[in-house]
N, C-alpha and C. Protein backbone atom coordinates (compact mmCIF):
# COMPACT_ATOMS: atom_id res chain seq x y z
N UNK A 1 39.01 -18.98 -67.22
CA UNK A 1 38.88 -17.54 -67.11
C UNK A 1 38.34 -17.02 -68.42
N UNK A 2 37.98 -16.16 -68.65
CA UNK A 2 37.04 -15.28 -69.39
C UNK A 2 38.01 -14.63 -70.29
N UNK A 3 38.97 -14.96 -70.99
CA UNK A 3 39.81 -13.51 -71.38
C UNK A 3 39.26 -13.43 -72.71
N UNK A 4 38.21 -13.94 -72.92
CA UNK A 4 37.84 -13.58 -74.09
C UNK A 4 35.80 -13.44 -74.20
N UNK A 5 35.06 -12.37 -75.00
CA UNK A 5 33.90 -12.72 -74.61
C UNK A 5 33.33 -13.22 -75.47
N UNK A 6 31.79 -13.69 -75.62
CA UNK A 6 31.09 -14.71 -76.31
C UNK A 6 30.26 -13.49 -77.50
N UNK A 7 30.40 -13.83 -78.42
CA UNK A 7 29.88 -12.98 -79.85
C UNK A 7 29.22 -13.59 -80.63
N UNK A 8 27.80 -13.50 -80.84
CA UNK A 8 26.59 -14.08 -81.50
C UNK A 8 26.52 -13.21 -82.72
N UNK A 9 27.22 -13.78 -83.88
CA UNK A 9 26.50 -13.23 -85.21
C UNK A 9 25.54 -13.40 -85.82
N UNK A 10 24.90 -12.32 -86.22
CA UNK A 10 23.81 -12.61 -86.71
C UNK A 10 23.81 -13.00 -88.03
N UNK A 11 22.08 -14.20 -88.09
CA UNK A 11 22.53 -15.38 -89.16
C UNK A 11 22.35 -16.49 -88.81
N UNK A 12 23.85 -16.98 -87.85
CA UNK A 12 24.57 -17.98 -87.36
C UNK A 12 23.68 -18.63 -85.98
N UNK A 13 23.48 -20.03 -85.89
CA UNK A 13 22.83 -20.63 -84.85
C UNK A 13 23.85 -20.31 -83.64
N UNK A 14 23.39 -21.16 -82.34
CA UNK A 14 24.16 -20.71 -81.48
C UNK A 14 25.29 -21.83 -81.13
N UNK A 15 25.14 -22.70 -82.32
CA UNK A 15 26.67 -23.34 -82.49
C UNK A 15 28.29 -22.56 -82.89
N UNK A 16 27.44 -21.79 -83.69
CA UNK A 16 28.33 -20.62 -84.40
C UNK A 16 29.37 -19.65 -83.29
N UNK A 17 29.23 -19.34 -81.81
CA UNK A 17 29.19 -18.59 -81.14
C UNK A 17 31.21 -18.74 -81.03
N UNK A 18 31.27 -18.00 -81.29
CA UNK A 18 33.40 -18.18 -81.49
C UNK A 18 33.53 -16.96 -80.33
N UNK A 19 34.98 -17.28 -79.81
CA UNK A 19 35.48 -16.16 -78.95
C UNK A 19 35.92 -15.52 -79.65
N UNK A 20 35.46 -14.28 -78.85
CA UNK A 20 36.91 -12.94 -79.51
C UNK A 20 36.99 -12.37 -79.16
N UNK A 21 38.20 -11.48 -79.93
CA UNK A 21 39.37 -10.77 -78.46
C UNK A 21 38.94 -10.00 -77.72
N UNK A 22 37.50 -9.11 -78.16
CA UNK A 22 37.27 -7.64 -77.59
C UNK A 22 36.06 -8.25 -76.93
N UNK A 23 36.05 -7.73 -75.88
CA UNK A 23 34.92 -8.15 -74.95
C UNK A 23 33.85 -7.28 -75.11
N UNK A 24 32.72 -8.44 -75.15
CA UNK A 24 31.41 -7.72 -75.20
C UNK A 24 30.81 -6.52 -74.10
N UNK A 25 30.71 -5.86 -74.48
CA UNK A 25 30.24 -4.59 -73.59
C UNK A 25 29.11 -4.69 -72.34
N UNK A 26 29.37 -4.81 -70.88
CA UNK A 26 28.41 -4.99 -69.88
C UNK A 26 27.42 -3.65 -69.99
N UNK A 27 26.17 -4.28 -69.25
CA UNK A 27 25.20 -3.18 -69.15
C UNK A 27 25.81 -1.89 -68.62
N UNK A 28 25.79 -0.76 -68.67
CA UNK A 28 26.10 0.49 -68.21
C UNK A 28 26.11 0.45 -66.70
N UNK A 29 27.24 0.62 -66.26
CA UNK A 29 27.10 0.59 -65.10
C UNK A 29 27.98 -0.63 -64.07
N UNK A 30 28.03 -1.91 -65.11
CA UNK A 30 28.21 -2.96 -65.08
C UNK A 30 29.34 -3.55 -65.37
N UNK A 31 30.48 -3.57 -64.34
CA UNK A 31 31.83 -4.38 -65.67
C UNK A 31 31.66 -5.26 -65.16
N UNK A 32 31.91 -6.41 -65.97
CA UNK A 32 32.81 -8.03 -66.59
C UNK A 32 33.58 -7.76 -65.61
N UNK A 33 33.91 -8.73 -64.57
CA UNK A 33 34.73 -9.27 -63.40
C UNK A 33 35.75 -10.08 -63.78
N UNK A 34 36.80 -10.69 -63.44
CA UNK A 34 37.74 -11.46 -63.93
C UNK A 34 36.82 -12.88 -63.45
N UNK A 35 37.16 -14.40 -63.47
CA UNK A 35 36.54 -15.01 -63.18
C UNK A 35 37.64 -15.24 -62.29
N UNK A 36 37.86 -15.51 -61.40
CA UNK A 36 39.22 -15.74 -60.09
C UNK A 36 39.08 -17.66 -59.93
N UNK A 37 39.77 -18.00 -60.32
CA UNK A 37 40.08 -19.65 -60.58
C UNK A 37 40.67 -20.24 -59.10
N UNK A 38 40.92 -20.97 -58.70
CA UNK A 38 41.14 -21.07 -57.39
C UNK A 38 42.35 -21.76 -58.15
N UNK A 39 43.27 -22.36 -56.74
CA UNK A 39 44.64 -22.84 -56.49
C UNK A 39 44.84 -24.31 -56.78
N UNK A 40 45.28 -24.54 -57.72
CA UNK A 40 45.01 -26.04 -58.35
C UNK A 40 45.67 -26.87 -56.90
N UNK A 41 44.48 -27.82 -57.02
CA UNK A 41 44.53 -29.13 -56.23
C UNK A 41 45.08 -30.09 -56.68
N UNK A 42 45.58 -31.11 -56.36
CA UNK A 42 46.37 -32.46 -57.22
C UNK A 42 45.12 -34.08 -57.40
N UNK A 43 45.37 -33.58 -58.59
CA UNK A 43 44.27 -35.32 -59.09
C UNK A 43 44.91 -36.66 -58.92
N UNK A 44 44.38 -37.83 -58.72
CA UNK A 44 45.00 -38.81 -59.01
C UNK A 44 45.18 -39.02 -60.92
N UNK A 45 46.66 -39.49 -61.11
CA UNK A 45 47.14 -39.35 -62.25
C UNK A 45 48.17 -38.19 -62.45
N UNK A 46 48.29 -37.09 -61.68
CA UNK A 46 49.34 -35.86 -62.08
C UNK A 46 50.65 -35.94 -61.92
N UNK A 47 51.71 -35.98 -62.38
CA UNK A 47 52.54 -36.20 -61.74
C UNK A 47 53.72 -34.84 -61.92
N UNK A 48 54.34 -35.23 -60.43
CA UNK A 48 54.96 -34.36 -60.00
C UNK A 48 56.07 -34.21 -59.56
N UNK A 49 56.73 -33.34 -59.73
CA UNK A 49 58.38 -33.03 -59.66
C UNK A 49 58.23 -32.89 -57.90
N UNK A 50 59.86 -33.88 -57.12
CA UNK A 50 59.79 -33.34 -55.39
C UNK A 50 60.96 -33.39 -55.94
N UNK A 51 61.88 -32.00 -54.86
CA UNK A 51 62.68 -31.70 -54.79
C UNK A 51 62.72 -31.49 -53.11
N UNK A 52 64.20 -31.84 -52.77
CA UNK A 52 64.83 -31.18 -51.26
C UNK A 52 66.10 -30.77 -51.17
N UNK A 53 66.16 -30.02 -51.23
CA UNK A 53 67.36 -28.36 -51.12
C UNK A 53 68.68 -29.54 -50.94
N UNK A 54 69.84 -29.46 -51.92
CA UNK A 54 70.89 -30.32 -51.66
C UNK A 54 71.13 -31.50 -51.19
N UNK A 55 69.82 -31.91 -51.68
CA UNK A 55 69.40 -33.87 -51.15
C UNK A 55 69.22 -34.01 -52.82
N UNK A 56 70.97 -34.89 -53.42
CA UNK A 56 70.21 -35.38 -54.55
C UNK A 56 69.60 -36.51 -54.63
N UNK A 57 70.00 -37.11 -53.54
CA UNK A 57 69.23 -38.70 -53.77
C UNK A 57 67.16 -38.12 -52.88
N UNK A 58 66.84 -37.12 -52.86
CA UNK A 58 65.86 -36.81 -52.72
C UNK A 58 64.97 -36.04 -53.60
N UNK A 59 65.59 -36.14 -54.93
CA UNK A 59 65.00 -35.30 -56.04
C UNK A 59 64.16 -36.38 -56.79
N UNK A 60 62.64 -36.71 -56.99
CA UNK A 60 61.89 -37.62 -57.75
C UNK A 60 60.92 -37.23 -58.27
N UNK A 61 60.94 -38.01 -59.98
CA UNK A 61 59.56 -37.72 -60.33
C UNK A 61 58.61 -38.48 -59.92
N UNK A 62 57.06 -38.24 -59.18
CA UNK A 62 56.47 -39.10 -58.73
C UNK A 62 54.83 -39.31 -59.53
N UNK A 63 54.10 -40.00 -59.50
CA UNK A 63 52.52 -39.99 -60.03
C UNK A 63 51.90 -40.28 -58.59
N UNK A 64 50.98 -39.45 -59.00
CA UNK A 64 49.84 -39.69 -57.76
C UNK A 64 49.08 -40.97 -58.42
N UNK A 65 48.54 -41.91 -57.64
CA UNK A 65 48.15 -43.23 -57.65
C UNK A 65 46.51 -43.05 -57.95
N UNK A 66 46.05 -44.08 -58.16
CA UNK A 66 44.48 -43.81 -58.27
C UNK A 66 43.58 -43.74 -56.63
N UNK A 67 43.97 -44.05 -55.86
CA UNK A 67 43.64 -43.99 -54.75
C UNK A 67 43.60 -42.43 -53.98
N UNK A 68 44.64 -41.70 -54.61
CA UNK A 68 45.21 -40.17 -54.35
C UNK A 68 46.36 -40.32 -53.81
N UNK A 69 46.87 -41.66 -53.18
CA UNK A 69 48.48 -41.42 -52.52
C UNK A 69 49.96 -41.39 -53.47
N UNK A 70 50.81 -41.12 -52.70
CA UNK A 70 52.01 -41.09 -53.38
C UNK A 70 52.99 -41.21 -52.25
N UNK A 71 53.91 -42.18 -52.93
CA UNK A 71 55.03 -42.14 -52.08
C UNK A 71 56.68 -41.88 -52.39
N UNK A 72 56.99 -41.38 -51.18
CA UNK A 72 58.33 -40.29 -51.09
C UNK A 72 59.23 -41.18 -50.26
N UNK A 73 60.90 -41.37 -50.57
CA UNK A 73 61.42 -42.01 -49.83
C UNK A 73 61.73 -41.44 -48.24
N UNK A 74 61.94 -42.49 -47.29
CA UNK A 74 61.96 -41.55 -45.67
C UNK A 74 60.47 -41.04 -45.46
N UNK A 75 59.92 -40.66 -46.11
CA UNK A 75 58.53 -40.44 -45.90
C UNK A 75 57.26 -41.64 -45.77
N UNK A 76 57.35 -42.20 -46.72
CA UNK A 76 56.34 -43.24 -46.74
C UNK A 76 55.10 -43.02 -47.80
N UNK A 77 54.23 -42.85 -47.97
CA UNK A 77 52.78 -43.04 -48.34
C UNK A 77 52.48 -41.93 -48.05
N UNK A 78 51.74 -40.75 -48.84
CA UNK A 78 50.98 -39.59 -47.67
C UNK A 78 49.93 -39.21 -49.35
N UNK A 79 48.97 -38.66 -48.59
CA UNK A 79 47.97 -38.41 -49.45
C UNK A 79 48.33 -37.20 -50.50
N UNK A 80 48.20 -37.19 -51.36
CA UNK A 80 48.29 -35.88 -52.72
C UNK A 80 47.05 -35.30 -52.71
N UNK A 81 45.92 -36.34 -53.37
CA UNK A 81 44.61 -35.86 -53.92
C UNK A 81 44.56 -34.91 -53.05
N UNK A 82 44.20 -33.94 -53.77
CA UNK A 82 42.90 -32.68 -52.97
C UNK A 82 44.01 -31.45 -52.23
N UNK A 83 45.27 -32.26 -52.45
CA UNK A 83 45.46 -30.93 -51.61
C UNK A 83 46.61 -30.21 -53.22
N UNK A 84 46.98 -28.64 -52.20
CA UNK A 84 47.74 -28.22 -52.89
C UNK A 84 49.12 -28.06 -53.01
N UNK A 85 50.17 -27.59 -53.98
CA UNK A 85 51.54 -28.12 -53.96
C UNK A 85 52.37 -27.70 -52.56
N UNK A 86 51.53 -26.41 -52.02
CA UNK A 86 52.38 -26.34 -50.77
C UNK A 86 52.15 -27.14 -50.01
N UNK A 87 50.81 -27.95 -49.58
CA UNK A 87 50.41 -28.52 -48.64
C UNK A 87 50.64 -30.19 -48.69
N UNK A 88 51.15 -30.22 -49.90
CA UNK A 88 52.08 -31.64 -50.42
C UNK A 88 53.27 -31.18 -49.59
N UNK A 89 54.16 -30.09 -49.64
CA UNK A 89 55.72 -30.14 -49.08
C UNK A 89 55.75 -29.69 -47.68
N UNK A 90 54.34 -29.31 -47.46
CA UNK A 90 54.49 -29.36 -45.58
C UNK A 90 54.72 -30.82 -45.21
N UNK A 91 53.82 -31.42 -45.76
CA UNK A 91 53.29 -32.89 -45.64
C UNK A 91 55.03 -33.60 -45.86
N UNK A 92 55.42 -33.99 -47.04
CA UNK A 92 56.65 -34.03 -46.90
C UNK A 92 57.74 -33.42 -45.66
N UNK A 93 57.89 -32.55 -45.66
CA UNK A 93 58.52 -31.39 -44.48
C UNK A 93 58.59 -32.30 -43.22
N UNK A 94 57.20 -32.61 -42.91
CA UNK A 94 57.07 -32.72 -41.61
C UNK A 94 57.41 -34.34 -41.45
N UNK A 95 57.27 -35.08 -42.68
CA UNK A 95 57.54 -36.44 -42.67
C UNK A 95 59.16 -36.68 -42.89
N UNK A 96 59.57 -35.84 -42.83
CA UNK A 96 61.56 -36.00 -42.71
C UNK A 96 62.17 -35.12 -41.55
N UNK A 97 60.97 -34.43 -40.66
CA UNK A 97 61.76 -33.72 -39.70
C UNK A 97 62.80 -35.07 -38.76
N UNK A 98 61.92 -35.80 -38.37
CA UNK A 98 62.97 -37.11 -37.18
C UNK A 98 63.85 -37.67 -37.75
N UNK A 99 64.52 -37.17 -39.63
CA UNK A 99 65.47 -37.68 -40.06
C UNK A 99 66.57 -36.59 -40.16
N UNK A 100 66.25 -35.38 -39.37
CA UNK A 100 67.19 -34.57 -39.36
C UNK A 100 67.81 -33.85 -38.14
N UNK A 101 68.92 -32.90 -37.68
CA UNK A 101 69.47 -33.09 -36.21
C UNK A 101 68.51 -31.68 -36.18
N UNK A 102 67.71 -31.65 -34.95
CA UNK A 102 66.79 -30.73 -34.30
C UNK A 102 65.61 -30.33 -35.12
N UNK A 103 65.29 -31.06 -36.02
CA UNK A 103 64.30 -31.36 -37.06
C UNK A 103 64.26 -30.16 -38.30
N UNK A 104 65.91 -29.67 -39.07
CA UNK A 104 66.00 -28.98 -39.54
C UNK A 104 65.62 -29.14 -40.93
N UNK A 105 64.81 -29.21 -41.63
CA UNK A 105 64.50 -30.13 -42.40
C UNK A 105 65.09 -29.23 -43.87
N UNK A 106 65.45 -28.96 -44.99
CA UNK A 106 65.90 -28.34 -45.90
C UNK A 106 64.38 -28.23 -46.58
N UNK A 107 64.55 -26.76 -48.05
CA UNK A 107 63.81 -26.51 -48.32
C UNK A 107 63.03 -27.94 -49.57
N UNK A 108 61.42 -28.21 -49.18
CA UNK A 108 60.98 -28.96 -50.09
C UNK A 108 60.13 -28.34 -50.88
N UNK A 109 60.39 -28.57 -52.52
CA UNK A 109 59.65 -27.99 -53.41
C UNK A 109 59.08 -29.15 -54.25
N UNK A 110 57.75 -28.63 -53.97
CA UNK A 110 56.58 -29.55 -55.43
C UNK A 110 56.16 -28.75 -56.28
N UNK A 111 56.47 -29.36 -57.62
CA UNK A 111 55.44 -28.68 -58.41
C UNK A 111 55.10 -29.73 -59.42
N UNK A 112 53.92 -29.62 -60.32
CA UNK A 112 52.86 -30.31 -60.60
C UNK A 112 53.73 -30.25 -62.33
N UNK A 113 54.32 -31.35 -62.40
CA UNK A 113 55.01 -31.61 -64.14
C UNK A 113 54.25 -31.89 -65.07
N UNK A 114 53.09 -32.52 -64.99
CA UNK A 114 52.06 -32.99 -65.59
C UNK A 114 50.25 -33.14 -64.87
N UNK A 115 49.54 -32.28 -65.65
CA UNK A 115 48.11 -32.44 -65.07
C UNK A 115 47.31 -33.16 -65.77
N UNK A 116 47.53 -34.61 -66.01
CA UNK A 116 46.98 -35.78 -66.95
C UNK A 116 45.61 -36.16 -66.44
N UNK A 117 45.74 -36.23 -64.65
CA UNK A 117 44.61 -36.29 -63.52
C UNK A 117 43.12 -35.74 -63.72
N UNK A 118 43.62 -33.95 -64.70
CA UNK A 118 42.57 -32.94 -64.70
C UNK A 118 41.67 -33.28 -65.79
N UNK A 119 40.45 -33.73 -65.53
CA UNK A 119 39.75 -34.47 -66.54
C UNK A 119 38.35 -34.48 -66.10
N UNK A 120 37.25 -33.84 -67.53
CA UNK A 120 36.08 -33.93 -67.39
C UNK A 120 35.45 -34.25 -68.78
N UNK A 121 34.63 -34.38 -68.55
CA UNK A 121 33.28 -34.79 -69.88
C UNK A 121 32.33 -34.22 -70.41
N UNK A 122 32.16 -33.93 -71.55
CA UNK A 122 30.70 -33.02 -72.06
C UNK A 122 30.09 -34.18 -73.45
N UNK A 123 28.92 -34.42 -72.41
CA UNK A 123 28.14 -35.15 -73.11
C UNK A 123 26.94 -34.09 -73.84
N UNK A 124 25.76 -34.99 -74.45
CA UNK A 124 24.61 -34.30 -75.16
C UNK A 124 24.84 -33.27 -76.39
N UNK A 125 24.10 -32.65 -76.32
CA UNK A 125 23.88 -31.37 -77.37
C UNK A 125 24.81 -30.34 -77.78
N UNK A 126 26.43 -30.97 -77.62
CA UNK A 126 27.58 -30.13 -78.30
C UNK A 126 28.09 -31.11 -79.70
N UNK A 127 28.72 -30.06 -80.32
CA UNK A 127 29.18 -30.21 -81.76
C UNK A 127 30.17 -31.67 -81.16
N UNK A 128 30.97 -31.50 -80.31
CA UNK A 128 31.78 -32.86 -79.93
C UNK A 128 32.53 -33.24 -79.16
N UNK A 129 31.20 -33.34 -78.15
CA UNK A 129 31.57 -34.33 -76.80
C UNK A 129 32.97 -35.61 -76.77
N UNK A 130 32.93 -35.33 -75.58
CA UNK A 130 33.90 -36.34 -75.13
C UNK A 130 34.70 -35.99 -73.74
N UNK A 131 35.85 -36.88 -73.83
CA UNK A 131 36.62 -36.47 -72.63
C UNK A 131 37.76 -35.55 -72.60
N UNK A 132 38.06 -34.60 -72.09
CA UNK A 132 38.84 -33.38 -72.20
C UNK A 132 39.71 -33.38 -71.02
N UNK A 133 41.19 -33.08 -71.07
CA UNK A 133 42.13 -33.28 -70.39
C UNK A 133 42.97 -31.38 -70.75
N UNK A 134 42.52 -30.48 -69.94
CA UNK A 134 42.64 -29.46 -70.54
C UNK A 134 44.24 -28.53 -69.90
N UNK A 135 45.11 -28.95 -68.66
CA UNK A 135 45.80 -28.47 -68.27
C UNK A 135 45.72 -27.80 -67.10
N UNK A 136 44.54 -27.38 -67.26
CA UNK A 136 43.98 -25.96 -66.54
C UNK A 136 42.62 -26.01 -66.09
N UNK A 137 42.46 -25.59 -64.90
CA UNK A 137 41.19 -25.30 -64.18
C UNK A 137 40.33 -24.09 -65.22
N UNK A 138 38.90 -24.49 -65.99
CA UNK A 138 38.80 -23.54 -66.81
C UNK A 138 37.21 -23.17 -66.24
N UNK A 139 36.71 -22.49 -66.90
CA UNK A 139 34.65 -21.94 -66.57
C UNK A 139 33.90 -22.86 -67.62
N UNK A 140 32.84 -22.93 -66.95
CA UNK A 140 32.09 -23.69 -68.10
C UNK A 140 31.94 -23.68 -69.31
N UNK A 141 32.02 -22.41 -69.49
CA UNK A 141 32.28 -21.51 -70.89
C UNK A 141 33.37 -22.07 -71.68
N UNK A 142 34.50 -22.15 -71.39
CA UNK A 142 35.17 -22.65 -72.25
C UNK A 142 35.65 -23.81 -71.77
N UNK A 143 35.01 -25.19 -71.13
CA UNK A 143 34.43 -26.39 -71.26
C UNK A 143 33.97 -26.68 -72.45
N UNK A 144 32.42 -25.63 -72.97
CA UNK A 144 31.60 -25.95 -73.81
C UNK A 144 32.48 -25.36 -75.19
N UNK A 145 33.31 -24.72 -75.26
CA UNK A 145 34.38 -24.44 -76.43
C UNK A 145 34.66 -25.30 -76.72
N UNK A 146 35.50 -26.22 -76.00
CA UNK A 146 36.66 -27.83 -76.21
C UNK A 146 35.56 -28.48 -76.76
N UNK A 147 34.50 -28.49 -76.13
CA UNK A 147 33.28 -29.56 -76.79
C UNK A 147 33.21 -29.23 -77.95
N UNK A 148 33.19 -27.89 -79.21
CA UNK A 148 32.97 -27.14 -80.07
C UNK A 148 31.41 -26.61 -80.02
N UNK A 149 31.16 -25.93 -78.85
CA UNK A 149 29.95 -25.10 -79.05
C UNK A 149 28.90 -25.99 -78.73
N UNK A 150 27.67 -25.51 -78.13
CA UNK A 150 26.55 -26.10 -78.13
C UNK A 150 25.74 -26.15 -79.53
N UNK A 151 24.58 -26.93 -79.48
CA UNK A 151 24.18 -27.50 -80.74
C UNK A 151 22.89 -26.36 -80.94
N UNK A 152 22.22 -25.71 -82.21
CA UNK A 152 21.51 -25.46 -82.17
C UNK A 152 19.66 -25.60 -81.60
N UNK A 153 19.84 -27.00 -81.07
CA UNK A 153 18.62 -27.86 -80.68
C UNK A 153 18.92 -27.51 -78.96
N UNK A 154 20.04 -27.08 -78.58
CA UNK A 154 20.22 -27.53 -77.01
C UNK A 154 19.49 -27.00 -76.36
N UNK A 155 19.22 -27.20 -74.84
CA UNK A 155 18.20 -26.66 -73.88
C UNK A 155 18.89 -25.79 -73.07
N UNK A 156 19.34 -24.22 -73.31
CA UNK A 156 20.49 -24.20 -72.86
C UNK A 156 20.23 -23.63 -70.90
N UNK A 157 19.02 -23.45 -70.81
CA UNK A 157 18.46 -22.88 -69.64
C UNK A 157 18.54 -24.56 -68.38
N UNK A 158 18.85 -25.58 -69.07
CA UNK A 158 18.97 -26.97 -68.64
C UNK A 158 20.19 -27.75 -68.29
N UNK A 159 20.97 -26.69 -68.85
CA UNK A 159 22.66 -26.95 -68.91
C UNK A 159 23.36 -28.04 -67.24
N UNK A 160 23.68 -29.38 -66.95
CA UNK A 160 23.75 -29.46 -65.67
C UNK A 160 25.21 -29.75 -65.78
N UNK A 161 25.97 -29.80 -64.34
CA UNK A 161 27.21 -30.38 -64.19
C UNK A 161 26.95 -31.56 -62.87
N UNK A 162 27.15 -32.42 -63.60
CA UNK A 162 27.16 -33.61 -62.36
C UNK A 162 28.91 -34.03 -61.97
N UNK A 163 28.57 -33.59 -60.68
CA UNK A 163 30.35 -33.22 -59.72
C UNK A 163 30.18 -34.65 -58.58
N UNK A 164 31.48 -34.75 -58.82
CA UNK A 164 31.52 -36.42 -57.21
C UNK A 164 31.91 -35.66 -56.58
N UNK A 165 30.56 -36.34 -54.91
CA UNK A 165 30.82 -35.30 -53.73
C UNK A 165 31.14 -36.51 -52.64
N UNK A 166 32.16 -36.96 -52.48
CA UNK A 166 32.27 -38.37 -51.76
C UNK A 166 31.74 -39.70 -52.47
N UNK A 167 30.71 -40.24 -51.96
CA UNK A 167 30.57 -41.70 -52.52
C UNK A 167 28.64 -40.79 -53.05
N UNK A 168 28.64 -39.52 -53.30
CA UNK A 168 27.53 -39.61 -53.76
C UNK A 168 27.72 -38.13 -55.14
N UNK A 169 26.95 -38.15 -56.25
CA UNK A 169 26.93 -37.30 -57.09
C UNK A 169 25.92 -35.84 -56.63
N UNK A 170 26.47 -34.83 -57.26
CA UNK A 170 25.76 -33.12 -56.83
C UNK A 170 25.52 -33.18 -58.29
N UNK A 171 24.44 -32.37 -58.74
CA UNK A 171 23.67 -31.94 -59.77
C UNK A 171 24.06 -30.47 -59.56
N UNK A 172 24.71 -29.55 -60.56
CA UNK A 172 24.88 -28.28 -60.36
C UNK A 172 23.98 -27.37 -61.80
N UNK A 173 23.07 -26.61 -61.55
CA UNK A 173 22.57 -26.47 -62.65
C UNK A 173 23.24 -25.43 -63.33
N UNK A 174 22.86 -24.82 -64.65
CA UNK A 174 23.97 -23.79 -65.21
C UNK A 174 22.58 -23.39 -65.92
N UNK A 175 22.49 -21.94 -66.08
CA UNK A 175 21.37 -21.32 -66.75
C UNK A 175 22.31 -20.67 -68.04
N UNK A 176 22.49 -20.89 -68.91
CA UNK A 176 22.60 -20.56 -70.23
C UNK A 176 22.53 -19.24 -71.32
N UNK A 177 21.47 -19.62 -71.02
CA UNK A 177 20.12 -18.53 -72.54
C UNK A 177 20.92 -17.61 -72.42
N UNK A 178 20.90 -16.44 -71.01
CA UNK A 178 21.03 -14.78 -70.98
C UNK A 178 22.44 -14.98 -71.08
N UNK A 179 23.36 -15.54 -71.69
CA UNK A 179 24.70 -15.31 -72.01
C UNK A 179 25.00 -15.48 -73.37
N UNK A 180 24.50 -16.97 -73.91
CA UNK A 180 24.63 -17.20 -75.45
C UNK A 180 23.74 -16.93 -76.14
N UNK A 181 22.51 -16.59 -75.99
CA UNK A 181 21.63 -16.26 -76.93
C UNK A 181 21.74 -14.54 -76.94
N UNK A 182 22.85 -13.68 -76.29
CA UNK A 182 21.93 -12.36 -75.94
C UNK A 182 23.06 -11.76 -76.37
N UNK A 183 23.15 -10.22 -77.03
CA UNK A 183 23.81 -9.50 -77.28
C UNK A 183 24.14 -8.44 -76.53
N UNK A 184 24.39 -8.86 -75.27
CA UNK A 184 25.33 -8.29 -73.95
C UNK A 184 25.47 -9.49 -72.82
N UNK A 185 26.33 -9.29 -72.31
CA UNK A 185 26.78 -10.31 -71.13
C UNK A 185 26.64 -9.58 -69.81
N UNK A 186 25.99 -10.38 -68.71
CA UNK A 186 25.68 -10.29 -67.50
C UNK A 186 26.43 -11.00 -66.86
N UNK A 187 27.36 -9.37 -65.75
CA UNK A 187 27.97 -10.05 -64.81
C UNK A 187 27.71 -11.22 -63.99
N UNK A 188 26.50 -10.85 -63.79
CA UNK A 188 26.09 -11.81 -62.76
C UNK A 188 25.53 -12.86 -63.02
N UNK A 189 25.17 -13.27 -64.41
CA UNK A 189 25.08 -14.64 -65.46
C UNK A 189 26.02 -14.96 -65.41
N UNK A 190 27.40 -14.85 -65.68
CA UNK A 190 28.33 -15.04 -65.46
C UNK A 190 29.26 -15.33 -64.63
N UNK A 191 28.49 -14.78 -63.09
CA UNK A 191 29.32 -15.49 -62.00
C UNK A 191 28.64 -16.42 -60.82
N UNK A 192 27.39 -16.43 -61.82
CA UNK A 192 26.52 -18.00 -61.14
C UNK A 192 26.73 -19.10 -62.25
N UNK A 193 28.00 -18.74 -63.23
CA UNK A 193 28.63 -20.12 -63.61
C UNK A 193 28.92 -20.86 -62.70
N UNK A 194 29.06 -22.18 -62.45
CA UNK A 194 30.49 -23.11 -61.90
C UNK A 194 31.74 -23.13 -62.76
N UNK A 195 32.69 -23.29 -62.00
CA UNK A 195 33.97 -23.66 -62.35
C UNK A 195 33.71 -25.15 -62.86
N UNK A 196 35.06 -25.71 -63.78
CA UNK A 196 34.86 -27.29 -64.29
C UNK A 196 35.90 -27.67 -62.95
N UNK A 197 35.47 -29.01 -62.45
CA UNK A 197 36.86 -29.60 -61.41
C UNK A 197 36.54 -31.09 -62.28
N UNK A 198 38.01 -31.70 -61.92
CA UNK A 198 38.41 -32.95 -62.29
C UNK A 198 37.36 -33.89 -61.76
N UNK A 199 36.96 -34.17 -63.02
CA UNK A 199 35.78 -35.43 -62.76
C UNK A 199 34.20 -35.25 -63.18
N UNK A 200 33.65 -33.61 -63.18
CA UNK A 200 32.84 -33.04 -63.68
C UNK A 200 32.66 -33.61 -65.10
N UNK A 201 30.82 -33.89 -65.16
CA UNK A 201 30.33 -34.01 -66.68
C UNK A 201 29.48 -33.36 -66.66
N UNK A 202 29.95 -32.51 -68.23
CA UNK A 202 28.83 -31.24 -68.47
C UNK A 202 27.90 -31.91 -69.16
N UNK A 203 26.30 -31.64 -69.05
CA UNK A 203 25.91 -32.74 -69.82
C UNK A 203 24.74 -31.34 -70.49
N UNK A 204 24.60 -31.12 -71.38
CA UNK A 204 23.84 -30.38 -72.44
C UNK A 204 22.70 -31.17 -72.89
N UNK A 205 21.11 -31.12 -72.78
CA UNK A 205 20.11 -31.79 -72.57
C UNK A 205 19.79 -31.08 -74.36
């Protein structure tokens, strides 16, 4: 999310570009949108707290596997990856109803103890690439922060994110320039960003 905007001093290359607190002023007419992050999904690697309402021998910490599964006792095996924490305890829910009288099943709660899973890469033309494990579903924007800024040489109109789309890779392009080089921010530069998802490499040409 955006809670902070991008400030080009003058002087300073566009490595230099630091957040700060007061947001840069949209064209007249024009406000800065929140960036709306979607509902975290579960990676393989996260692991997660299950709980069932006065079942202590049903309280576990579990890791999602590299495959995306995880397994729950009475339950068995059921998939994590991709989905979300409610749709983990339906999943659960429904895999202990035939262990209960008229399939009353008590309340099941997941939540996500560790997001070790959430993991992407920024290669090329930043101050310092690598692999980033950030907590949080973040914008490209502050992707290229963790990296420390793009490099003065970068191509920034070239910016790509290569995302796994099944057994094949998506090329997502990111246009740059009219955000970091410019002394106002465009909504709408701004919301033909992509989001970063687990597994994404930003790669700066």
């Amino acid at each position: 999310m955006l809670g902070a905007a991008l400030v080009i001093f003058a002087g300073l290359n566009v490595s230099s570009i630091l957040l700060a607190q007061e947001a840069v002023p949209a064209p007249a007419g024009e406000a800065l949108p929140a960036v709306a992050l979607p509902e975290y999904r579960v990676n393989p690697g996260d692991e997660l707290q299950i709980s069932v309402w006065r079942e202590d021998q049903l309280q576990r910490t579990v890791r999602v596997l590299p495959d995306g599964t995880l397994s729950f006792p009475l339950v068995g095996r059921i998939e994590g990856a991709g989905r979300t924490t409610r749709e983990i305890e339906a999943a659960i829910s429904t895999g202990l109803a035939s262990k209960y009288v008229d399939g009353n099943v008590p309340d099941v709660t997941v939540a996500v103890a560790e997001t070790s899973g959430l993991q992407f890469s920024v290669i090329g033309k930043v101050r310092s690439p690598g692999t980033f494990t950030p907590g949080r579903y973040l914008t490209l924007l502050e992707a290229l922060s963790l990296a420390g800024g793009v490099d003065e040489f970068a191509s920034l109109d070239n910016v790509v994110v290569v995302r796994k789309s099944g057994d094949s890779l998506v090329v997502i392009p990111a246009k740059l320039s009219d955000i970091l080089r410019s002394r106002s921010v465009s909504a709408a530069a701004v919301n033909a960003l992509p989001l970063i998802r687990s597994g994404d490499t930003v790669i700066v040409p």
